[in-house]
N, C-alpha and C. Protein backbone atom coordinates (compact mmCIF):
# COMPACT_ATOMS: atom_id res chain seq x y z
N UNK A 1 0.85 -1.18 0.00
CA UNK A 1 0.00 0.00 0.00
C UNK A 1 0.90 1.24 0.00
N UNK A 2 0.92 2.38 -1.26
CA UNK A 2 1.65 3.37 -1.43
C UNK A 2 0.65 4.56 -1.09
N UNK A 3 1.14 4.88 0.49
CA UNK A 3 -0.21 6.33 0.90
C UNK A 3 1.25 7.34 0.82
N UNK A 4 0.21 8.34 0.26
CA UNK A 4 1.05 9.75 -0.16
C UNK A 4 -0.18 11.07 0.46
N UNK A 5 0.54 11.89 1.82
CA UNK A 5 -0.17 12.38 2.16
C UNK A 5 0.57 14.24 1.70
N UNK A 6 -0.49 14.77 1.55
CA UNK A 6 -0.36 16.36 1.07
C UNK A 6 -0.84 17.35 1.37
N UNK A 7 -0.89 19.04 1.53
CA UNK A 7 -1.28 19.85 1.52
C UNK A 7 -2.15 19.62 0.37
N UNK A 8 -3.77 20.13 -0.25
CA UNK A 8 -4.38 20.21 -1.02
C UNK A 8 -4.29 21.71 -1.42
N UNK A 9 -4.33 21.39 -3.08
CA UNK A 9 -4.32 22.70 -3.63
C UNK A 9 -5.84 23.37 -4.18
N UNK A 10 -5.54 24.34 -4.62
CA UNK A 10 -6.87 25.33 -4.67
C UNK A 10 -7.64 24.26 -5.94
N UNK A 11 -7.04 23.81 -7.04
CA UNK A 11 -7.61 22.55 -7.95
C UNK A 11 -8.31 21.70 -7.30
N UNK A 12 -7.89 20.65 -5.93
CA UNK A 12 -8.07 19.57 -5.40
C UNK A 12 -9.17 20.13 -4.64
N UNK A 13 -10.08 21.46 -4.22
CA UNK A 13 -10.94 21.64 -2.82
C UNK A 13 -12.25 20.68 -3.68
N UNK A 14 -12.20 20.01 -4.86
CA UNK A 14 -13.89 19.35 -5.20
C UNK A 14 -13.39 18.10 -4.43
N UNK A 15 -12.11 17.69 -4.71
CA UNK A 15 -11.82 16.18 -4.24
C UNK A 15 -12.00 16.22 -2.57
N UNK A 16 -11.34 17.05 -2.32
CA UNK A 16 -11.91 17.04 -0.59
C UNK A 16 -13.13 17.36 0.13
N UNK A 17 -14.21 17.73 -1.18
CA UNK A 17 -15.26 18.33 -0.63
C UNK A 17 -15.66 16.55 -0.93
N UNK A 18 -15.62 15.60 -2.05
CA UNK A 18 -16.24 14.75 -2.40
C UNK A 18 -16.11 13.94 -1.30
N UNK A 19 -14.29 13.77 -0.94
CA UNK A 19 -14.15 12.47 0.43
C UNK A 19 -15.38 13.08 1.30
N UNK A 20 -15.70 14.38 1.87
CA UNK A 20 -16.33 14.40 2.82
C UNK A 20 -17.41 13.98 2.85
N UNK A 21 -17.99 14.44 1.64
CA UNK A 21 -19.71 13.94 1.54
C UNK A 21 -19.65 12.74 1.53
N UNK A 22 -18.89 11.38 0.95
CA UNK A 22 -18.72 10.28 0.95
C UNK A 22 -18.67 9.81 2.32
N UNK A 23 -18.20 10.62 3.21
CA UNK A 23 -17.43 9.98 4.47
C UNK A 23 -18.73 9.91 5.25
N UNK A 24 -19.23 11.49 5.18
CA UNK A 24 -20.44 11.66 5.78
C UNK A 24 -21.85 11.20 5.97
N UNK A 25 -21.60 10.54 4.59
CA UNK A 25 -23.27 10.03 4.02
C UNK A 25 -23.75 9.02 5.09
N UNK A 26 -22.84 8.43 5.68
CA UNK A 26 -23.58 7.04 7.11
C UNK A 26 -24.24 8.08 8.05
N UNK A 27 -23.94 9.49 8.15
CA UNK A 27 -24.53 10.37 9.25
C UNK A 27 -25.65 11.03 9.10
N UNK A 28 -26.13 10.57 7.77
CA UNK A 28 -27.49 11.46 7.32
C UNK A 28 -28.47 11.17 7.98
N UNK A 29 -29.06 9.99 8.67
CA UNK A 29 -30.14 9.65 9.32
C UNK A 29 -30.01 9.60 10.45
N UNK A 30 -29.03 10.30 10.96
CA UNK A 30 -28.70 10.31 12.55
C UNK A 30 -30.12 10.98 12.93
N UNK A 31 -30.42 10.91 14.34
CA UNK A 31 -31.33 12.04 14.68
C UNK A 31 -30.63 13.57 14.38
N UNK A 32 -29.67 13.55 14.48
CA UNK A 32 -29.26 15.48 14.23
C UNK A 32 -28.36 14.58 12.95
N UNK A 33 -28.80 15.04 11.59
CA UNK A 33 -27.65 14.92 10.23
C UNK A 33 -26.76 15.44 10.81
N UNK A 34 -25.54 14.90 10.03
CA UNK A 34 -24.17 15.82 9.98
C UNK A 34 -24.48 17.03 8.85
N UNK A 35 -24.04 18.25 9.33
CA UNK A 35 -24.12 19.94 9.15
C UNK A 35 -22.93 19.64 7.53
N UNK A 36 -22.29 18.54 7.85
CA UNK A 36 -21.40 18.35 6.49
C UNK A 36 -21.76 18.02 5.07
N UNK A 37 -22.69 17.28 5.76
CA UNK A 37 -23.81 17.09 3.79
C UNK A 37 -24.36 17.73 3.77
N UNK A 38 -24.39 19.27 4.50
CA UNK A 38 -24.96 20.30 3.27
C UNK A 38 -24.16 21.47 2.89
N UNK A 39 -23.27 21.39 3.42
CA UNK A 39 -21.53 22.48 3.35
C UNK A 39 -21.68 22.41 2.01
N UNK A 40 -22.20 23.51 1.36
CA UNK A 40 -21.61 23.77 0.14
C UNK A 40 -20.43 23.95 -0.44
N UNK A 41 -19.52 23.57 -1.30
CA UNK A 41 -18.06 23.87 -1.93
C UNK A 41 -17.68 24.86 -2.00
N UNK A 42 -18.69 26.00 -2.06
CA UNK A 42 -18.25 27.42 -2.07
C UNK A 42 -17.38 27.71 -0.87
N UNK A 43 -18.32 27.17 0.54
CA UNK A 43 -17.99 27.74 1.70
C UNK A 43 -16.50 26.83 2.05
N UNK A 44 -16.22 26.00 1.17
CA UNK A 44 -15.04 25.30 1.50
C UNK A 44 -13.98 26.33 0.95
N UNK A 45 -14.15 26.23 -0.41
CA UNK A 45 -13.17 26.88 -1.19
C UNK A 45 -12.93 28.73 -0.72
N UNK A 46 -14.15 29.16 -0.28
CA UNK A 46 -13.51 30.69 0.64
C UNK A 46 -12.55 30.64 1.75
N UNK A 47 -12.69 29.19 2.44
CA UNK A 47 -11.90 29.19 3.86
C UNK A 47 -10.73 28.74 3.45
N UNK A 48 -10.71 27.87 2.47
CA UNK A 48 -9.36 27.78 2.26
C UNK A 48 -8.65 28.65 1.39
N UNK A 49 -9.17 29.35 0.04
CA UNK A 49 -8.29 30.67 -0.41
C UNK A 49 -8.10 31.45 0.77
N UNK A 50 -8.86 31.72 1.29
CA UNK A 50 -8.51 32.80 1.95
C UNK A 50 -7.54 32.65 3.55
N UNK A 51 -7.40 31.15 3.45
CA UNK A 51 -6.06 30.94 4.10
C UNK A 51 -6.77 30.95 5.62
N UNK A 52 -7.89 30.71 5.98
CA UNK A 52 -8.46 30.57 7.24
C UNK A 52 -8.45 29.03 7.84
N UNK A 53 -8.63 28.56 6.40
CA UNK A 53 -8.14 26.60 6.61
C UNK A 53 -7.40 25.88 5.92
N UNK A 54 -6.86 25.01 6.30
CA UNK A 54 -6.03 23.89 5.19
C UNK A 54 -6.80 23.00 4.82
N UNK A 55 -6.53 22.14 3.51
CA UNK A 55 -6.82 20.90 3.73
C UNK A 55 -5.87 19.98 3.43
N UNK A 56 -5.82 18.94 3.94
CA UNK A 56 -5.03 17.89 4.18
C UNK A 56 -5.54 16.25 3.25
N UNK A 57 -4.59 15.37 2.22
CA UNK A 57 -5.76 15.18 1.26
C UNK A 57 -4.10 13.55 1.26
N UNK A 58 -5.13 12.30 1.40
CA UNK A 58 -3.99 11.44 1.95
C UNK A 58 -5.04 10.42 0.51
N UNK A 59 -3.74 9.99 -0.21
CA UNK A 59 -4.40 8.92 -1.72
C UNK A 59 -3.58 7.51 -1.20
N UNK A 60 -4.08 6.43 -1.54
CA UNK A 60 -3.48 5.27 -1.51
C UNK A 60 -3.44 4.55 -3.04
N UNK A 61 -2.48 4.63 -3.36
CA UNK A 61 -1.87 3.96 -4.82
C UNK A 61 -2.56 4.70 -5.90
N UNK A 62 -2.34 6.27 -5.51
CA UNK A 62 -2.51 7.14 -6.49
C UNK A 62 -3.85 7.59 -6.31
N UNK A 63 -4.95 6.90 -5.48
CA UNK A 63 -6.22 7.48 -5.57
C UNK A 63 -6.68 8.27 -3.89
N UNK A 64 -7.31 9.31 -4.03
CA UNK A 64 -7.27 9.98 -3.14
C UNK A 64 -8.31 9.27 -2.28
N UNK A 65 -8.50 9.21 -1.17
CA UNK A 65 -9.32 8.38 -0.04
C UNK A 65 -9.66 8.80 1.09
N UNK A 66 -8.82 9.88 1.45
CA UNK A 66 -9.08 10.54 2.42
C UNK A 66 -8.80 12.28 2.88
N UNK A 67 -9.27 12.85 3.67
CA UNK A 67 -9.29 14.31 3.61
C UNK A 67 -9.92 14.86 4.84
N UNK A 68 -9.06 15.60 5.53
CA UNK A 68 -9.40 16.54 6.91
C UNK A 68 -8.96 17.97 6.39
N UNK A 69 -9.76 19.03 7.38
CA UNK A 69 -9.19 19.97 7.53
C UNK A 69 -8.73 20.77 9.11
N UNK A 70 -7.99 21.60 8.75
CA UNK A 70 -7.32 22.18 10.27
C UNK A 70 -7.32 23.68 10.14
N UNK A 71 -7.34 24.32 11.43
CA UNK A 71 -6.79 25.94 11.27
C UNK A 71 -5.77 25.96 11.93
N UNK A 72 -5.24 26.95 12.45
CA UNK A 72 -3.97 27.10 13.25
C UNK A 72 -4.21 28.37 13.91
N UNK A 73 -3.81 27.99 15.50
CA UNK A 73 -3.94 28.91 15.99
C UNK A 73 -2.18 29.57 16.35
N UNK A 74 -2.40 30.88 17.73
CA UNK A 74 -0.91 30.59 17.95
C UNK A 74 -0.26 29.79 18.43
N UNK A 75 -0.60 28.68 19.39
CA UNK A 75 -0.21 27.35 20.18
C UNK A 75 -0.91 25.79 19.65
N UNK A 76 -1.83 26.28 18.88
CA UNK A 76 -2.55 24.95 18.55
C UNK A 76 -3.29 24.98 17.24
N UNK A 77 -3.79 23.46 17.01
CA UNK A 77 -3.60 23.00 15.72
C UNK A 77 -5.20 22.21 16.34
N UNK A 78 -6.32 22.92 15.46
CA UNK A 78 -7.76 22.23 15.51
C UNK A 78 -8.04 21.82 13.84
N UNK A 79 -8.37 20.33 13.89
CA UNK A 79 -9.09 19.67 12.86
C UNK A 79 -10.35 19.47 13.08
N UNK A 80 -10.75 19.08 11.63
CA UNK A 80 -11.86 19.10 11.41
C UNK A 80 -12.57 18.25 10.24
N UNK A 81 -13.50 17.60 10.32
CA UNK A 81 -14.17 16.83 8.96
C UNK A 81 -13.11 15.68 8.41
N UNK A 82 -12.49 14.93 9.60
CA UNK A 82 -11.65 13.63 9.18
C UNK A 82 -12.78 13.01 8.36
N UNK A 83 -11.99 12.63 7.30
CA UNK A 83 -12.81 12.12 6.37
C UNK A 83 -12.46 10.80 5.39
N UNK A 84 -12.71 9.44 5.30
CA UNK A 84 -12.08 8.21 4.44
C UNK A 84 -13.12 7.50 4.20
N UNK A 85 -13.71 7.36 2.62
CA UNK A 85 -14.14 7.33 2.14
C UNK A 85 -14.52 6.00 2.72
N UNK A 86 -15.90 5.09 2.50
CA UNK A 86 -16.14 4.29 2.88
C UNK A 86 -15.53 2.90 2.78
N UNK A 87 -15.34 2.79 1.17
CA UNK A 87 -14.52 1.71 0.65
C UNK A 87 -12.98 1.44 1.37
N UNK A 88 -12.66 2.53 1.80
CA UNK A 88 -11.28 2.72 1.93
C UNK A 88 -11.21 2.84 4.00
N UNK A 89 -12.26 2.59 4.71
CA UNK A 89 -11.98 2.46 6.44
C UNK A 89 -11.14 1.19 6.51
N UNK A 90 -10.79 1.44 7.43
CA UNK A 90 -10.00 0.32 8.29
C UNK A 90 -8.66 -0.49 7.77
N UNK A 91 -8.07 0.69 7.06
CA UNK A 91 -6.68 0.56 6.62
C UNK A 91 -5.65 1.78 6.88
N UNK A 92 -5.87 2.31 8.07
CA UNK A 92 -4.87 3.34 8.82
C UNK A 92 -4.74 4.28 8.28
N UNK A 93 -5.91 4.84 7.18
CA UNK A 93 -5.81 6.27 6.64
C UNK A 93 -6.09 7.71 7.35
N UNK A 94 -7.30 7.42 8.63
CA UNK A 94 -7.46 8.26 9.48
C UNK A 94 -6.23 8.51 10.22
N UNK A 95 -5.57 7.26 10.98
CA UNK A 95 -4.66 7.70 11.78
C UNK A 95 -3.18 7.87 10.73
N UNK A 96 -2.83 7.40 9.78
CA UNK A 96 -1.80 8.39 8.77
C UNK A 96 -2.27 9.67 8.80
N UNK A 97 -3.57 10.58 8.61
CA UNK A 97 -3.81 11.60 8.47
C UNK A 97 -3.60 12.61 9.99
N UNK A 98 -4.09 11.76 11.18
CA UNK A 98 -3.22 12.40 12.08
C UNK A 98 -2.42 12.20 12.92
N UNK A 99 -1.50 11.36 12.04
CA UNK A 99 -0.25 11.29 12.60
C UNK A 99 0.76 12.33 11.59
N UNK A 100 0.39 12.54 10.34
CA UNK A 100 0.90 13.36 9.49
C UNK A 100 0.68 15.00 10.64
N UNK A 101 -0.48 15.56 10.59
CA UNK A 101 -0.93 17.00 11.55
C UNK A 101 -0.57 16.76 12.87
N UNK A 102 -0.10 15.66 13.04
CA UNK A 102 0.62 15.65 14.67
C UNK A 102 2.47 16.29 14.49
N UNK A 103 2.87 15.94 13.35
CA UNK A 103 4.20 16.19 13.11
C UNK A 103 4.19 17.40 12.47
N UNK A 104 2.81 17.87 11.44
CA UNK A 104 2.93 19.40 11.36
C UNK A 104 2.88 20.33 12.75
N UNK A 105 2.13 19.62 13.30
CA UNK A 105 2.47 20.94 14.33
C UNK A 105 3.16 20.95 15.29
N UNK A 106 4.32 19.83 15.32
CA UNK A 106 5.24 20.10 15.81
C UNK A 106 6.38 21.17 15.23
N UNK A 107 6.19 20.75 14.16
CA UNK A 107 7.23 21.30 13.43
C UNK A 107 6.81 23.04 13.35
N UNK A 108 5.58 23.08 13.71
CA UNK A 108 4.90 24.78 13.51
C UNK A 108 5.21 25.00 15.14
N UNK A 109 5.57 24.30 15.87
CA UNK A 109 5.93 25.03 17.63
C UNK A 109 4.77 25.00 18.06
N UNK A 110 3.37 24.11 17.83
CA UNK A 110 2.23 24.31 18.54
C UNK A 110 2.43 23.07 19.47
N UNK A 111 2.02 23.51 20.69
CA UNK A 111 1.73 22.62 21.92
C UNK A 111 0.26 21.39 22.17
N UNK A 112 -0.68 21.60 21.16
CA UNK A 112 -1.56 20.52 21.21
C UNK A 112 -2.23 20.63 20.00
N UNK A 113 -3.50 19.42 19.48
CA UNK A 113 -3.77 19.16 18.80
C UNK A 113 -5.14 18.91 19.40
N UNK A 114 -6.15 19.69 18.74
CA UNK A 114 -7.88 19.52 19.02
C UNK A 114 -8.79 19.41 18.08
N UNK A 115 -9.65 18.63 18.55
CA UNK A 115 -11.15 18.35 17.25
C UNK A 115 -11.80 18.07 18.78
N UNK A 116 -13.62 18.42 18.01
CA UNK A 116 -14.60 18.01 18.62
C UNK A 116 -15.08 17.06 18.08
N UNK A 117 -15.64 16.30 18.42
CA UNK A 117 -16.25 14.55 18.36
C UNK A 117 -17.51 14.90 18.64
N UNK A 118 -18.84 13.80 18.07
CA UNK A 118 -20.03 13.78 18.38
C UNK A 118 -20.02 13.06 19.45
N UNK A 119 -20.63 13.55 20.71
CA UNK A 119 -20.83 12.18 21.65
C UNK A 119 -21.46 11.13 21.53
N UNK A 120 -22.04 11.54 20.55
CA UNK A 120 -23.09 9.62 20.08
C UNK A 120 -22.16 8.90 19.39
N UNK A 121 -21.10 9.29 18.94
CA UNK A 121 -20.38 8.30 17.95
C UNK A 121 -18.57 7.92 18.76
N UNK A 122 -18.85 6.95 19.80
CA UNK A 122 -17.86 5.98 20.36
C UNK A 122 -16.79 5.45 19.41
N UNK A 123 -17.10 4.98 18.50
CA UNK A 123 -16.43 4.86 17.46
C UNK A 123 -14.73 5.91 17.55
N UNK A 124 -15.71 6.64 16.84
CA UNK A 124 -14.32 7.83 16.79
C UNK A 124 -13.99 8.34 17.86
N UNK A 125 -14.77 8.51 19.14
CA UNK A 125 -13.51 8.95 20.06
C UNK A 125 -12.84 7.90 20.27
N UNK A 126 -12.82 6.63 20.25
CA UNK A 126 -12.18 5.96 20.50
C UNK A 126 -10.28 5.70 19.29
N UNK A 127 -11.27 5.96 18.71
CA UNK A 127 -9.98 5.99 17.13
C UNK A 127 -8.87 7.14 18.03
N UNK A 128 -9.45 8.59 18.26
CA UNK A 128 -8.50 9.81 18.95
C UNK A 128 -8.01 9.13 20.31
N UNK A 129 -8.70 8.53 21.07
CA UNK A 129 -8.23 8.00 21.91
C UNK A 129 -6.89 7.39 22.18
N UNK A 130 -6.87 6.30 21.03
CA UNK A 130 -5.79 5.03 20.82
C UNK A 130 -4.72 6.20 20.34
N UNK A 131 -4.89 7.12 19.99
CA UNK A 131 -3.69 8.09 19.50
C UNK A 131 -3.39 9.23 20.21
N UNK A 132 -3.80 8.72 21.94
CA UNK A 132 -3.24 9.70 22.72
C UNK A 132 -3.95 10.90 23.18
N UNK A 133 -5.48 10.74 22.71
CA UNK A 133 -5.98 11.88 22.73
C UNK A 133 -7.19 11.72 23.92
N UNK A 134 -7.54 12.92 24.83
CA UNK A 134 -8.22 13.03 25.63
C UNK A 134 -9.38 13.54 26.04
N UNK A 135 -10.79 13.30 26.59
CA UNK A 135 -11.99 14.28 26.39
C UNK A 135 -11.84 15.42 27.68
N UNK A 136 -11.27 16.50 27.03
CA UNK A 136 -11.05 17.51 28.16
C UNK A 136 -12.79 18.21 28.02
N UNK A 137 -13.57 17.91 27.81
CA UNK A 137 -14.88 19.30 27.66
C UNK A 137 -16.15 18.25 27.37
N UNK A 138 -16.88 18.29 27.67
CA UNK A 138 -18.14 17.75 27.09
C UNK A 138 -19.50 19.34 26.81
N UNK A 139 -19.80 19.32 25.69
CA UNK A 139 -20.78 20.56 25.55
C UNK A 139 -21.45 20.45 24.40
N UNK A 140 -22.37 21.06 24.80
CA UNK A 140 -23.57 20.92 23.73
C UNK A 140 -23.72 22.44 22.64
N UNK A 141 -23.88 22.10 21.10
CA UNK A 141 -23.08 23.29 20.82
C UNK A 141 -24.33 23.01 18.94
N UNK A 142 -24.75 23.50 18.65
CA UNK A 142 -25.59 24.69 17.90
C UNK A 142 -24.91 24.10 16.55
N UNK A 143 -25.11 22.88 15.11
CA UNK A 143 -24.67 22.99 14.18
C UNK A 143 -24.81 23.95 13.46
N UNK A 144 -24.59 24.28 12.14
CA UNK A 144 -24.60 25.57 11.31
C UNK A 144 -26.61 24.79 10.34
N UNK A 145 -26.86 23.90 10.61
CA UNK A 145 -27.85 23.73 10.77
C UNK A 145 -28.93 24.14 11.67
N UNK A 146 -28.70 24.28 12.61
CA UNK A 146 -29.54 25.40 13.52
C UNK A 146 -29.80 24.19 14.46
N UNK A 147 -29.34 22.53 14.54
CA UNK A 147 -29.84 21.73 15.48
C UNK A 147 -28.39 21.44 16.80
N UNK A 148 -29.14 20.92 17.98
CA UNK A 148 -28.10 21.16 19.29
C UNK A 148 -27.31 19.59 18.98
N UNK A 149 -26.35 19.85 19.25
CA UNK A 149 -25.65 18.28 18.96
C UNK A 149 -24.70 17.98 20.51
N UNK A 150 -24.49 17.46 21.04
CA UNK A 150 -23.97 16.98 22.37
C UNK A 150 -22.35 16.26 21.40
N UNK A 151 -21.35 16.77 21.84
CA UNK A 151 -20.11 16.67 21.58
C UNK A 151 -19.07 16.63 23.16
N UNK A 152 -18.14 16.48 22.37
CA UNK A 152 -16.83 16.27 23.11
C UNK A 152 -15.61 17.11 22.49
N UNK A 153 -15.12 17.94 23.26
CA UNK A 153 -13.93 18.26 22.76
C UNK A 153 -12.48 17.41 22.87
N UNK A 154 -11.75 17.29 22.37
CA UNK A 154 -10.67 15.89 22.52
C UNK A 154 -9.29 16.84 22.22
N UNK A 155 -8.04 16.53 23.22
CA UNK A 155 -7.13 17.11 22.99
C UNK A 155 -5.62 15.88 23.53
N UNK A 156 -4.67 16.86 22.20
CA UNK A 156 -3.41 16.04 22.69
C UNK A 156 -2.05 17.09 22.56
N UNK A 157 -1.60 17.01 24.23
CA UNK A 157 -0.78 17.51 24.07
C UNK A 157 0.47 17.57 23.57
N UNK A 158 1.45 18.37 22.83
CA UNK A 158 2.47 18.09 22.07
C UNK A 158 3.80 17.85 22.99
């Protein structure tokens, strides 16, 4: 397995918008959807020209499979919308992807690494977990859908 992980360029924001909706689509019938299948591409492609977000875009044997994004603060490094396509779970593309943004932000002098987690989905905190990561916050917090979603904030220090 040849994974090649990258900064995404202003060309690549459809491919990272696609992993997401792909990634996302098991969350549509949740009681609260994920706020991600309806993120229009526009609102992707403003945050990232305009340098407010990265995206991060990891292919295995040339085909792209997976895709997060992050901002940066002055001490820390928050992701967002880990994303691997369905076909493609449970072959270490999530944790290549942050183990890749664990070594960017070392290398940027930031002291931790944060995402919020849904609290209904064990699953993935557990994935942040096994990689060191901790539920410092539990709060209930307002999607860009207008519905309340009960989360976890998860952090690891550098």
């Amino acid at each position: 397995m040849n994974t090649k992980l990258w900064l995404a360029t202003e060309e690549e924001i459809p491919i990272v918008h696609r992993i997401m909706l792909e990634a996302f689509e098991e969350y549509r019938f949740l009681d609260v959807p994920s706020s991600a299948l309806n993120e229009p591409i526009e609102m992707l492609q403003t945050s990232l020209n305009s340098g407010i977000e990265q995206a991060l875009l990891c292919a295995v044997d040339g085909v792209p499979l997976g895709s997060t994004r992050f901002t940066k603060t002055e001490d820390s490094l928050y992701f967002s919308r880990v994303s691997v396509t369905p076909i493609a779970r449970g072959k270490g593309i999530a944790k290549a992807m942050l183990l890749w943004l664990e070594t960017y932000a070392k290398e940027n002098r930031m002291m931790k690494l944060e995402c919020r987690v849904r609290a209904s989905l064990p699953k993935n905190i557990r994935l942040y977990e096994s990689l060191g990561y901790r539920v410092t916050k539990e709060e209930a917090v307002t999607n860009p859908n207008g519905y309340l979603v009960k989360t976890v904030v998860m952090e690891k220090q550098l």
